[in-house]
C-alpha atoms as a PDB file:
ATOM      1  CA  UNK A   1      32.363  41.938 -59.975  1.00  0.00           C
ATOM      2  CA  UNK A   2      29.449  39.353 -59.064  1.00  0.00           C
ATOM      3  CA  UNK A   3      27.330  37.849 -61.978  1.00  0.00           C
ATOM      4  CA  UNK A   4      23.951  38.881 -62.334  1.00  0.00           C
ATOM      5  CA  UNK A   5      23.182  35.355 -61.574  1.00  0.00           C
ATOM      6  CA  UNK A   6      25.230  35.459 -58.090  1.00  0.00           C
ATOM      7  CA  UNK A   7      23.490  38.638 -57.079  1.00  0.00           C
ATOM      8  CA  UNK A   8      19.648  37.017 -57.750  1.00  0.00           C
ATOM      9  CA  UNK A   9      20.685  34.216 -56.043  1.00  0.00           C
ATOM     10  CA  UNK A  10      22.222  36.331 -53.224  1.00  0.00           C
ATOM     11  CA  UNK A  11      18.715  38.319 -53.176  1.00  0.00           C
ATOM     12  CA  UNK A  12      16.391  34.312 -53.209  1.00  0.00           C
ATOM     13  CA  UNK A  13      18.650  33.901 -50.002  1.00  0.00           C
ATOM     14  CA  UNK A  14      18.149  36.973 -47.995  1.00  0.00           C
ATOM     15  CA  UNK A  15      14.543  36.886 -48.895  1.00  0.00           C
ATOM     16  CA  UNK A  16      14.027  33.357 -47.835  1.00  0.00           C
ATOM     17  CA  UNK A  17      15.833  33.605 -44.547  1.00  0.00           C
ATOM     18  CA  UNK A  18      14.002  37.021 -43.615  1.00  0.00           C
ATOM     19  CA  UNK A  19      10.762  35.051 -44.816  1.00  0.00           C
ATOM     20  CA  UNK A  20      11.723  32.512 -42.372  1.00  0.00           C
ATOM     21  CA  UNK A  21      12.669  34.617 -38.865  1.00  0.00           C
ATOM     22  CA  UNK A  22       9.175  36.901 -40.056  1.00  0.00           C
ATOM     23  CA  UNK A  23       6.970  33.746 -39.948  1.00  0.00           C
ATOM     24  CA  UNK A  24       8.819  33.069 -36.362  1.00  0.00           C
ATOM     25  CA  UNK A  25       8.287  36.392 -35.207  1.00  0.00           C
ATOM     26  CA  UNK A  26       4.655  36.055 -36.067  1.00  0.00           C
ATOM     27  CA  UNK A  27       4.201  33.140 -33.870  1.00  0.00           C
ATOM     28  CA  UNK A  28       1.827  33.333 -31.285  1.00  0.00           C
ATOM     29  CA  UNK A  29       2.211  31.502 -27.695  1.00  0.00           C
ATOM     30  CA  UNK A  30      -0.253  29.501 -26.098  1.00  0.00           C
ATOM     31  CA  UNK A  31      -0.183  27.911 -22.670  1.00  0.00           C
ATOM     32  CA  UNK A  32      -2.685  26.119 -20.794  1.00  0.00           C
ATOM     33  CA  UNK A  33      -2.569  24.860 -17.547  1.00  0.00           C
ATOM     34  CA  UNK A  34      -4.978  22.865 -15.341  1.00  0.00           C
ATOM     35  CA  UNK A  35      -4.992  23.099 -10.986  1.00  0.00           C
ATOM     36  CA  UNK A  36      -6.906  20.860  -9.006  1.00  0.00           C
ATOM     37  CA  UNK A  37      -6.742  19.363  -5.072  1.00  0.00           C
ATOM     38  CA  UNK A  38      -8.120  15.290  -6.407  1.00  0.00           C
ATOM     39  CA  UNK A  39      -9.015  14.958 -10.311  1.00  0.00           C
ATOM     40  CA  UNK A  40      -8.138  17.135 -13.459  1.00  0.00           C
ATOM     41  CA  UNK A  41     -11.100  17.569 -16.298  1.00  0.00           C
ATOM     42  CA  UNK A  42     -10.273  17.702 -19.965  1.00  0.00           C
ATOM     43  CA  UNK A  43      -9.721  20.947 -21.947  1.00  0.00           C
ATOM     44  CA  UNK A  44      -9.907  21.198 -25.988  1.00  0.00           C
ATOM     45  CA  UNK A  45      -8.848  24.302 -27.775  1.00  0.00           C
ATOM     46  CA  UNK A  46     -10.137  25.298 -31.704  1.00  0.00           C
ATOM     47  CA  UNK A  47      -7.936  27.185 -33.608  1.00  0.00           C
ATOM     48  CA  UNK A  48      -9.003  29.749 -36.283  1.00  0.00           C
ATOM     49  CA  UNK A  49      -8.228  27.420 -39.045  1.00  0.00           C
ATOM     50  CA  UNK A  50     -10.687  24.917 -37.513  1.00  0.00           C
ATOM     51  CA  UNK A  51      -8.003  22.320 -36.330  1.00  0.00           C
ATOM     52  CA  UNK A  52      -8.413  21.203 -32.397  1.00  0.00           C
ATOM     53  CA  UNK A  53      -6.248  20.034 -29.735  1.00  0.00           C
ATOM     54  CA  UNK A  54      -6.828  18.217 -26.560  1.00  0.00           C
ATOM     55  CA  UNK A  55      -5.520  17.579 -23.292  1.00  0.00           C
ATOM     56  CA  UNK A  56      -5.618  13.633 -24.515  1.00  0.00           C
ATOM     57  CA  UNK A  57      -3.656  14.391 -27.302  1.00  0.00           C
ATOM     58  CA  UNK A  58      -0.438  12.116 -26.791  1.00  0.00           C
ATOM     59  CA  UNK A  59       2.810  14.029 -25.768  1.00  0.00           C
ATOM     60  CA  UNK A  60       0.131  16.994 -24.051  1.00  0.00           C
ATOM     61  CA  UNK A  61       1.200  17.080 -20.593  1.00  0.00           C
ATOM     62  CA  UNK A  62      -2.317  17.277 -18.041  1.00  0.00           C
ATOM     63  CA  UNK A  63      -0.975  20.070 -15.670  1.00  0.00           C
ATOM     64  CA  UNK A  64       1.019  22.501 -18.304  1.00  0.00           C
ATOM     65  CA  UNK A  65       0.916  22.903 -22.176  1.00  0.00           C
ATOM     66  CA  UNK A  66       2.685  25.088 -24.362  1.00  0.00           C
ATOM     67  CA  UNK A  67       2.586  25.094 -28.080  1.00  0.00           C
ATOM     68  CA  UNK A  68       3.165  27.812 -31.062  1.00  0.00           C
ATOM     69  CA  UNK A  69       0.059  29.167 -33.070  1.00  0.00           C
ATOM     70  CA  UNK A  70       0.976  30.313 -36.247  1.00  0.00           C
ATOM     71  CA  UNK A  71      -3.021  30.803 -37.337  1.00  0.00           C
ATOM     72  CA  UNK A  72      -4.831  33.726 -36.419  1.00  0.00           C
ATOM     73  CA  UNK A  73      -8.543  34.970 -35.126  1.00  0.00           C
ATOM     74  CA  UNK A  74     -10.519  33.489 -33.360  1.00  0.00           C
ATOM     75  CA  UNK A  75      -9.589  30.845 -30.383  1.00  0.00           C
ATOM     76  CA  UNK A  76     -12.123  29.006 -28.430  1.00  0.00           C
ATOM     77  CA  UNK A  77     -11.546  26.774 -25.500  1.00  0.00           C
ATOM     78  CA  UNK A  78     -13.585  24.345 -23.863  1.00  0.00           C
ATOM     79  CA  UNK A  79     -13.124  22.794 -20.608  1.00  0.00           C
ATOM     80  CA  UNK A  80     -15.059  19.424 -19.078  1.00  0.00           C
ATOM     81  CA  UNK A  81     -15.082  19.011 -15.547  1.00  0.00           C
ATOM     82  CA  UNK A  82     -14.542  15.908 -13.294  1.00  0.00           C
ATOM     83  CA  UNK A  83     -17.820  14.482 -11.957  1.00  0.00           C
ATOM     84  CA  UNK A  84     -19.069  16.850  -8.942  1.00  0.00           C
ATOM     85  CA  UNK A  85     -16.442  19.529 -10.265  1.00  0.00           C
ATOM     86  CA  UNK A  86     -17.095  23.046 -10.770  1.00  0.00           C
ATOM     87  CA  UNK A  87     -14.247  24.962 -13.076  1.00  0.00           C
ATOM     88  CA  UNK A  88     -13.025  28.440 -13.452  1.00  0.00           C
ATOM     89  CA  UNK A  89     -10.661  29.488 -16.146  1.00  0.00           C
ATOM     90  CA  UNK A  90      -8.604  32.985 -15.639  1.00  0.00           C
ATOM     91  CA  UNK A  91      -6.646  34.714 -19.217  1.00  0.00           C
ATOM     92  CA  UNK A  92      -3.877  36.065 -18.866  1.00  0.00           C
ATOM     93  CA  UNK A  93      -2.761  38.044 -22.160  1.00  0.00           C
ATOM     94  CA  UNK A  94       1.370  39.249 -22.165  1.00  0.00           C
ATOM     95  CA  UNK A  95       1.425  38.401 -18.548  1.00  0.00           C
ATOM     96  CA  UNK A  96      -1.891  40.336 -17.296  1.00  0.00           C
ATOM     97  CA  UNK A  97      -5.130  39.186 -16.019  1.00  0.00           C
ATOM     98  CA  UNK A  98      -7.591  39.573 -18.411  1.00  0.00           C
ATOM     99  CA  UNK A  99     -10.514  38.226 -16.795  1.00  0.00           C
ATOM    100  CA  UNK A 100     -11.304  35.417 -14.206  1.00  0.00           C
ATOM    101  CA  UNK A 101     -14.681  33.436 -14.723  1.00  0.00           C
ATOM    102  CA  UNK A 102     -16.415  30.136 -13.909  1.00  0.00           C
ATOM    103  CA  UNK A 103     -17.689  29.158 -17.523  1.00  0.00           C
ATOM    104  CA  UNK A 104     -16.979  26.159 -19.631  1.00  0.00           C
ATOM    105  CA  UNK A 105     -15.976  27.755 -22.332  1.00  0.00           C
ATOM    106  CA  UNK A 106     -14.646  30.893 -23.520  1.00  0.00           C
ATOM    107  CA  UNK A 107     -13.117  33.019 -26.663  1.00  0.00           C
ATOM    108  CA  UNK A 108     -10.311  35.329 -27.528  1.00  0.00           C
ATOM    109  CA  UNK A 109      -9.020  36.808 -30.498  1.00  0.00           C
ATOM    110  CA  UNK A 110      -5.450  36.055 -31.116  1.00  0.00           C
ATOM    111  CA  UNK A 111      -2.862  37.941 -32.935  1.00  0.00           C
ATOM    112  CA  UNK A 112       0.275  37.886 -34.612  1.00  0.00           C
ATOM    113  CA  UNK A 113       3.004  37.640 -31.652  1.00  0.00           C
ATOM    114  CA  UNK A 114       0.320  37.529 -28.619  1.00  0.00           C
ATOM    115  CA  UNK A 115       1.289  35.224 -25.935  1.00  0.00           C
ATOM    116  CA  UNK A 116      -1.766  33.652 -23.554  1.00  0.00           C
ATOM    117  CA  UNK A 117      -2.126  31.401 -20.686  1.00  0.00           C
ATOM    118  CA  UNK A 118      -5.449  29.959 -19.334  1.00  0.00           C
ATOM    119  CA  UNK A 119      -5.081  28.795 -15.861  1.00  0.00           C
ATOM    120  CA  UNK A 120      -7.958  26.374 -15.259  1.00  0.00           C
ATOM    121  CA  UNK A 121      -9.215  25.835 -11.719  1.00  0.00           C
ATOM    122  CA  UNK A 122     -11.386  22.904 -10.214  1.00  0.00           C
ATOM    123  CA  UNK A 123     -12.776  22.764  -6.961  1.00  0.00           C
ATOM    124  CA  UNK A 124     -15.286  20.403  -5.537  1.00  0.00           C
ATOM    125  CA  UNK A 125     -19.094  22.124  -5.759  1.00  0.00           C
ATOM    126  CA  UNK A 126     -21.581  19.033  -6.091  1.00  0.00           C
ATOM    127  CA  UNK A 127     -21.122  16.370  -3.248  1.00  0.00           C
ATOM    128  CA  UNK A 128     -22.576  14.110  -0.973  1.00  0.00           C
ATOM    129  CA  UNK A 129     -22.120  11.455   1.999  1.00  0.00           C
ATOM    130  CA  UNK A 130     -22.366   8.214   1.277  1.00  0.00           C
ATOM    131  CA  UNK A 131     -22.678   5.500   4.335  1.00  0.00           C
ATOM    132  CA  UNK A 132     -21.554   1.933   3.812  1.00  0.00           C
ATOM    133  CA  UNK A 133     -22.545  -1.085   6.346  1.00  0.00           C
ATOM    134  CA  UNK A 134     -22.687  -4.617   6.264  1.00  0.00           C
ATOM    135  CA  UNK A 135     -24.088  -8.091   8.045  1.00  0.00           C
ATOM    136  CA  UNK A 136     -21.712  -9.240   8.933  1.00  0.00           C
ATOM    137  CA  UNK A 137     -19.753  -5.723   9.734  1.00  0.00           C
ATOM    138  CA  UNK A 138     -15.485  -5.376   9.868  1.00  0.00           C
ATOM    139  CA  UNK A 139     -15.521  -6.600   5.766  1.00  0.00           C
ATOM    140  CA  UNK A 140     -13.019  -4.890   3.909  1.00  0.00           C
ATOM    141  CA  UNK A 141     -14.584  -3.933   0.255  1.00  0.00           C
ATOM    142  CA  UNK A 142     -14.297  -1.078  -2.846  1.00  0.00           C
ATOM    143  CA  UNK A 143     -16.019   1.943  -3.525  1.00  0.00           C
ATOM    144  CA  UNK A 144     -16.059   2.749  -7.697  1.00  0.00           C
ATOM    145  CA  UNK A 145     -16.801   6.307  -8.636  1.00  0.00           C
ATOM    146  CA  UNK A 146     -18.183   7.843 -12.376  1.00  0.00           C
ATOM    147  CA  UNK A 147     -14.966   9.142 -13.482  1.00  0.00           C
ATOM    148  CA  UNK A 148     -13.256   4.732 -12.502  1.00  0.00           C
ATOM    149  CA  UNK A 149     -11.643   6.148  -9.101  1.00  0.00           C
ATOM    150  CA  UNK A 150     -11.837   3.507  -7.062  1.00  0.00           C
ATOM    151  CA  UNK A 151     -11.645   3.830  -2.889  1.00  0.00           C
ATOM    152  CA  UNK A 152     -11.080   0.651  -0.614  1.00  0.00           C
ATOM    153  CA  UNK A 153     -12.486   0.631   3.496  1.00  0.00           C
ATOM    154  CA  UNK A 154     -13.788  -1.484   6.038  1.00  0.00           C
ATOM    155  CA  UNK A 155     -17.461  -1.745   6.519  1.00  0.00           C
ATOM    156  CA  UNK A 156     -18.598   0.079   8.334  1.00  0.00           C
ATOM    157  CA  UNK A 157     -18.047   3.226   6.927  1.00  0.00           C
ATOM    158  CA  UNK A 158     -18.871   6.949   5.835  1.00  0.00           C
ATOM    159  CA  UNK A 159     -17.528   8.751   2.831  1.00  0.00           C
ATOM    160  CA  UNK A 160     -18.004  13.249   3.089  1.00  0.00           C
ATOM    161  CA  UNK A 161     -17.466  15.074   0.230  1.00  0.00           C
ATOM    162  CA  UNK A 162     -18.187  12.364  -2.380  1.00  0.00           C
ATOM    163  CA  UNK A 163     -18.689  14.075  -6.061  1.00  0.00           C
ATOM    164  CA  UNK A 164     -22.061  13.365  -7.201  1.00  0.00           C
ATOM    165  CA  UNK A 165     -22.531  10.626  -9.422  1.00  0.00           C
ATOM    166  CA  UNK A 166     -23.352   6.973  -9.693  1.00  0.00           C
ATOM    167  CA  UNK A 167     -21.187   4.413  -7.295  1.00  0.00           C
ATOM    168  CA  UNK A 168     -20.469   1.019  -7.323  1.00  0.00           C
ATOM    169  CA  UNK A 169     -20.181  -0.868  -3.845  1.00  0.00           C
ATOM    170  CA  UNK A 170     -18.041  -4.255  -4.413  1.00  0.00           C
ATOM    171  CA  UNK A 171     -17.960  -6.870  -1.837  1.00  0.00           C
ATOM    172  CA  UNK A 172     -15.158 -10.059  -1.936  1.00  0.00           C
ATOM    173  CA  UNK A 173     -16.202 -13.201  -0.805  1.00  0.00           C
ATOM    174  CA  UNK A 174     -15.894 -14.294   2.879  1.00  0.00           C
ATOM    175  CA  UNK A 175     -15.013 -17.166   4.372  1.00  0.00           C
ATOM    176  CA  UNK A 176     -18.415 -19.862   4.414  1.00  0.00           C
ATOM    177  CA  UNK A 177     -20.438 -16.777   2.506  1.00  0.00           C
ATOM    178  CA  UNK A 178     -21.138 -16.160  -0.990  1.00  0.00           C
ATOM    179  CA  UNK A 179     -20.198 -13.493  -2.394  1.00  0.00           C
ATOM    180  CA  UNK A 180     -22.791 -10.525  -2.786  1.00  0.00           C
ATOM    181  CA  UNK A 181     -24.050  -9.029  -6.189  1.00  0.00           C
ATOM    182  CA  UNK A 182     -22.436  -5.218  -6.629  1.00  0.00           C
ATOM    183  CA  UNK A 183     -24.741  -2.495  -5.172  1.00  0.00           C
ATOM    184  CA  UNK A 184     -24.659   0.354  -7.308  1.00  0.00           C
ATOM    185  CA  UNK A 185     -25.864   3.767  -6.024  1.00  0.00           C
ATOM    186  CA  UNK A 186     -26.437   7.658  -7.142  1.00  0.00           C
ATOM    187  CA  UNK A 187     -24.901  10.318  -4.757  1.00  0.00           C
ATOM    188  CA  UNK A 188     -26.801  13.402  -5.114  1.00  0.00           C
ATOM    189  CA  UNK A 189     -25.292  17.211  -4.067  1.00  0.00           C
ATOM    190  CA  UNK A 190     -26.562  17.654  -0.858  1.00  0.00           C
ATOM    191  CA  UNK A 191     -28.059  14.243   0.175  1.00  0.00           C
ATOM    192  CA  UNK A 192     -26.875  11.641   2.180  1.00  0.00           C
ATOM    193  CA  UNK A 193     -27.549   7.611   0.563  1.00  0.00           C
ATOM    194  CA  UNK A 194     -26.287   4.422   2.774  1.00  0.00           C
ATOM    195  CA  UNK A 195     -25.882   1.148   1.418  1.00  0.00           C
ATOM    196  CA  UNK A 196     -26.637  -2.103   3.634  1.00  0.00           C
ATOM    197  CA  UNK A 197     -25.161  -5.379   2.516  1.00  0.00           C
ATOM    198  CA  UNK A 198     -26.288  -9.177   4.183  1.00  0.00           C
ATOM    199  CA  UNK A 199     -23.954 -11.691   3.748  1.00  0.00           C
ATOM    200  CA  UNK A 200     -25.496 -15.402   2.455  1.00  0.00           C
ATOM    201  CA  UNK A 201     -24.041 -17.613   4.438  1.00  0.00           C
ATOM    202  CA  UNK A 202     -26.282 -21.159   4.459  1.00  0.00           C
ATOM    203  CA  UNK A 203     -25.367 -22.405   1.230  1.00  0.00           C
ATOM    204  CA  UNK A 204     -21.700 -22.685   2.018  1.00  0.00           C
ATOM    205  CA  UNK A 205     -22.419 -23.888   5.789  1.00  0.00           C
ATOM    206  CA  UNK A 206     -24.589 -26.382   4.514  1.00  0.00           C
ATOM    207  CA  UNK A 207     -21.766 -27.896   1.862  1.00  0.00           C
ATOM    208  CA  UNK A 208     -19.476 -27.828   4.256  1.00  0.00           C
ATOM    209  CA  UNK A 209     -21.043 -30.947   6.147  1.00  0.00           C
ATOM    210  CA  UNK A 210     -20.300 -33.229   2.755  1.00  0.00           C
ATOM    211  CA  UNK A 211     -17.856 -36.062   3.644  1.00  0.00           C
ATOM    212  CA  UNK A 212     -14.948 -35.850   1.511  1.00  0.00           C
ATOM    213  CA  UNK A 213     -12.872 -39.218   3.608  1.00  0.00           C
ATOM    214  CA  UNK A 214     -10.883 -41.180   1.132  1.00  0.00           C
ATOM    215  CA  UNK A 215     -11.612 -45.204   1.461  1.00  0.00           C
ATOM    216  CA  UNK A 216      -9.334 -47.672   1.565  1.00  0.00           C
ATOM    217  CA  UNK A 217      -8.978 -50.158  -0.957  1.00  0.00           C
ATOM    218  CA  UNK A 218      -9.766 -53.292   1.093  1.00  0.00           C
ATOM    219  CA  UNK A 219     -13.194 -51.237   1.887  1.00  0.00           C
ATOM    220  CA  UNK A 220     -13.348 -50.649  -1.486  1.00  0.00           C
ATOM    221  CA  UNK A 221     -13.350 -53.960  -2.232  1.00  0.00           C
ATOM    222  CA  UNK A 222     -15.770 -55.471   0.235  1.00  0.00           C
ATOM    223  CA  UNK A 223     -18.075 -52.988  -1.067  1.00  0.00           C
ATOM    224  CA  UNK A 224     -17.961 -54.411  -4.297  1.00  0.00           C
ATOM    225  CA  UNK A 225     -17.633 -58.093  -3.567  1.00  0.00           C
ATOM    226  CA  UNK A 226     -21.208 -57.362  -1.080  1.00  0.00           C
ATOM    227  CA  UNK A 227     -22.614 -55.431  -4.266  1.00  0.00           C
ATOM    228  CA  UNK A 228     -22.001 -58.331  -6.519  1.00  0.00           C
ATOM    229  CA  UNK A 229     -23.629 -60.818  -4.054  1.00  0.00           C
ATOM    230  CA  UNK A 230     -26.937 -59.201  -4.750  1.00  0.00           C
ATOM    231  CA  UNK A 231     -29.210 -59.920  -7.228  1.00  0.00           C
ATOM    232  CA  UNK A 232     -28.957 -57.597 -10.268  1.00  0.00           C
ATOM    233  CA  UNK A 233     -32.255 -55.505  -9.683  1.00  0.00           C
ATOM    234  CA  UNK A 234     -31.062 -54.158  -6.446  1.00  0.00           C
ATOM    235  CA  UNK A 235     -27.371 -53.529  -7.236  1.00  0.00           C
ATOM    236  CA  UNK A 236     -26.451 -49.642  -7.348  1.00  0.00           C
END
């Protein structure tokens, strides 16, 4: 017959491992994903408890995140959207469609053993055209955008669908031409902006005519022996 002692510590057992598969069952699932046809945005979720997490937490992958929530009530996410982005997030609850909207942010209330997904959408909304030419023309050079994407072309040229926001035009040097300062610009929704860059190129023309011929040394020395034959006042 077991020992009083066996039996409590028979019971302990039972009850922790039942403790332990009722705190997993009381798990809820969270996944977010993020869709896009050039740049993804950044997406941070609160959870009840107050804690956050963020799509550039390390180990989150960009396109698809799952993770356990073991803290329950209220759950807020908030998305931020490439430059010249607009965003909509759909929730899905157990598989459904709750609701599909184009906000920013959003709330749900989560409980015990509730599984969600947000599926986050961007599509282009605010863009421009941006024209690019040059004097001389044919001169390859880089286009920087807000969010550091950086394009390379040939001048001239014409960039559609540009997400608003301020550009930087970059330039290399050419051959006999200094190189030109960068020309930054603001696309606006809507609007079209060109940028015209003139090449400098007298300064380097005009260097180029310096004679850089190495003497010899019996020139060399003629010069110096003529030199010394002067008087000391006009010696240079």
């Amino acid at each position: 017959m077991p020992s009083a002692r066996t039996f409590l510590f028979s019971v302990l057992l039972v009850g922790s491992f039942l403790g332990q598969h009722a705190a997993a069952a009381t798990q809820a699932a969270i996944k977010v994903e993020q869709l896009s046809s050039s740049q993804l945005g950044t997406w941070t979720l609160i959870s009840p408890d107050g804690t956050t997490r963020t799509s550039n937490d390390p180990g989150v992958n960009k396109n698809s995140f799952s993770f356990g929530q073991t803290d329950f009530g209220q759950l807020t996410l908030t998305v931020t959207p490439p430059a010249g982005m607009s965003v909509k997030i759909s929730t899905y609850r157990g598989g459904e469609l709750v609701e599909s909207k184009d906000v920013q942010q959003l709330s749900v209330t989560l409980y015990p053993n509730d599984n969600y997904r947000f599926l986050i959408q961007y599509s282009l909304s605010k863009v421009g055209i941006l024209g690019v030419t040059s004097d001389p023309s044919g001169i390859r050079f880089r286009l920087r955008g807000p969010t550091g994407r950086s394009l390379g072309s040939t001048s001239p040229h014409t960039f559609t669908n540009l997400p608003a926001g301020r550009y930087a035009v970059l330039f290399p040097a050419t051959e006999s031409c200094l190189q030109p300062p960068r020309h930054m610009v603001i696309v606006e929704a809507g609007e079209r902006k060109t940028v015209h860059v003139t090449f400098n190129c007298e300064v380097q023309s005009a260097t180029s005519t310096v004679d850089t011929t190495r003497k010899s040394k019996r020139e060399i020395q003629a010069e110096v022996e003529a030199r010394e034959q002067k008087p000391i006042g006009e010696r240079k």
